[in-house]
Protein backbone atom coordinates (compact mmCIF):
# COMPACT_ATOMS: atom_id res chain seq x y z
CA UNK A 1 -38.93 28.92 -8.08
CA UNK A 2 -38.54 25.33 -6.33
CA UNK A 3 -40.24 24.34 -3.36
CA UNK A 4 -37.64 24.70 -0.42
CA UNK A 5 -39.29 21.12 0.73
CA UNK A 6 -38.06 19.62 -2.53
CA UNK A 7 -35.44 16.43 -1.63
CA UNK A 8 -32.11 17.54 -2.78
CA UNK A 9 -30.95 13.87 -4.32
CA UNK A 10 -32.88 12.11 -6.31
CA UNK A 11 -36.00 9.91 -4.71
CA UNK A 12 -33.91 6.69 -5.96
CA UNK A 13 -30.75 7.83 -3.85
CA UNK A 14 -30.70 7.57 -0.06
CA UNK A 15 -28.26 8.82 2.23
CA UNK A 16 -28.34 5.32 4.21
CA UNK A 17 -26.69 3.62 0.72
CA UNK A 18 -23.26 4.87 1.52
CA UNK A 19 -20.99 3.45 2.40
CA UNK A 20 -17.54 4.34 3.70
CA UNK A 21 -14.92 3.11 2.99
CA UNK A 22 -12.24 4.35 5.70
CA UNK A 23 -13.80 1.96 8.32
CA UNK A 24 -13.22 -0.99 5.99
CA UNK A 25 -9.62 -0.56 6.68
CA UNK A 26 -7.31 -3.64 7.10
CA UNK A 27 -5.24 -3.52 10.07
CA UNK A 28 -2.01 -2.64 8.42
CA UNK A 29 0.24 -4.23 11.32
CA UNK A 30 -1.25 -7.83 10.28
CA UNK A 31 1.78 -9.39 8.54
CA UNK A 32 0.50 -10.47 5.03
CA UNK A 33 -1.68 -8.21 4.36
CA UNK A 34 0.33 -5.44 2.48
CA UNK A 35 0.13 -4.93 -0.97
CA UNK A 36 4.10 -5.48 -2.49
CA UNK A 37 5.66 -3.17 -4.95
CA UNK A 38 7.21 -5.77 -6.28
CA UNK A 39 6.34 -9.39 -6.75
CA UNK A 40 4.86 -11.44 -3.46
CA UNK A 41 7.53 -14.47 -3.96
CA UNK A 42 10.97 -14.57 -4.00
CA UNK A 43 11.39 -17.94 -5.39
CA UNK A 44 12.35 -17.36 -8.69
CA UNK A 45 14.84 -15.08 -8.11
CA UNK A 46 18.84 -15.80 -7.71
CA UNK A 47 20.40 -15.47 -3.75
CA UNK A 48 21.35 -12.07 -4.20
CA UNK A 49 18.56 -10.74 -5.74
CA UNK A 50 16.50 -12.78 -3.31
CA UNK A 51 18.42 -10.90 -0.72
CA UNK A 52 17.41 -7.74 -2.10
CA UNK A 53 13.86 -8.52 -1.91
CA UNK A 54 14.24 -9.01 1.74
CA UNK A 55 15.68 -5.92 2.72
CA UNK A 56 13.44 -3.80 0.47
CA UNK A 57 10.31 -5.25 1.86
CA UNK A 58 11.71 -5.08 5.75
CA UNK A 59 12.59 -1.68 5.03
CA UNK A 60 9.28 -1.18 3.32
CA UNK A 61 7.62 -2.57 6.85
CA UNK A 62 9.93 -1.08 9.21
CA UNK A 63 9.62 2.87 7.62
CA UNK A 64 5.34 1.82 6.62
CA UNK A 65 6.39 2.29 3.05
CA UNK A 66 3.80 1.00 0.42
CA UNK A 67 6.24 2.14 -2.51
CA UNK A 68 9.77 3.34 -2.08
CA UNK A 69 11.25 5.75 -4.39
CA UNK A 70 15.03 5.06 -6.39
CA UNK A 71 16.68 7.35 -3.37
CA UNK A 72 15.53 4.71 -0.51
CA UNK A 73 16.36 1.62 -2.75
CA UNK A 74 20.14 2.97 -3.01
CA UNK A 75 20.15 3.64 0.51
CA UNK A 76 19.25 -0.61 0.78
CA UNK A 77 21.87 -1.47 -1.61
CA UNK A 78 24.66 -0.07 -0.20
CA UNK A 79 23.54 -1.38 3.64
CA UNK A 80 23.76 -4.51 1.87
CA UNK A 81 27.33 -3.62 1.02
CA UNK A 82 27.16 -3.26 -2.42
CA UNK A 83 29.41 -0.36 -4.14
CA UNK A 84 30.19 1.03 -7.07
């Protein structure tokens, strides 16, 4: 039967090598610094789909939205005015 003195981790591991990672956070009201669903410029793209990227990424902002589902992007399209 083991020793109940025995080290539980291995003798290479120590508990002062983690680290973690929640308090490496990014303050995620810094504009900039959120990742985009889609691409990070707009410049390639025509007026109205330049447009589009706009309100999908201040709607993405304004609700915290990383990703938005196909639900949230109709709901942009048609406050943009667009019907079918």
């Amino acid at each position: 039967m083991p020793s109940l003195s025995a080290p539980l981790a291995p003798p290479e591991f120590t508990f002062n090598e983690f680290v973690d990672r929640r308090e490496q956070r990014v303050d995620s009201s810094s504009p900039g610094k959120e990742r985009r669903q889609f691409a990070n410029s707009h410049d390639e793209l025509s007026p109205e789909a330049a447009e589009l990227a706009r309100a999908i990424d201040q709607y993405k902002l304004l609700h915290r939205r990383r990703f938005i589902n196909f639900e949230e992007m109709l709901g942009i399209v048609k406050t943009l005015g667009y019907r079918k």
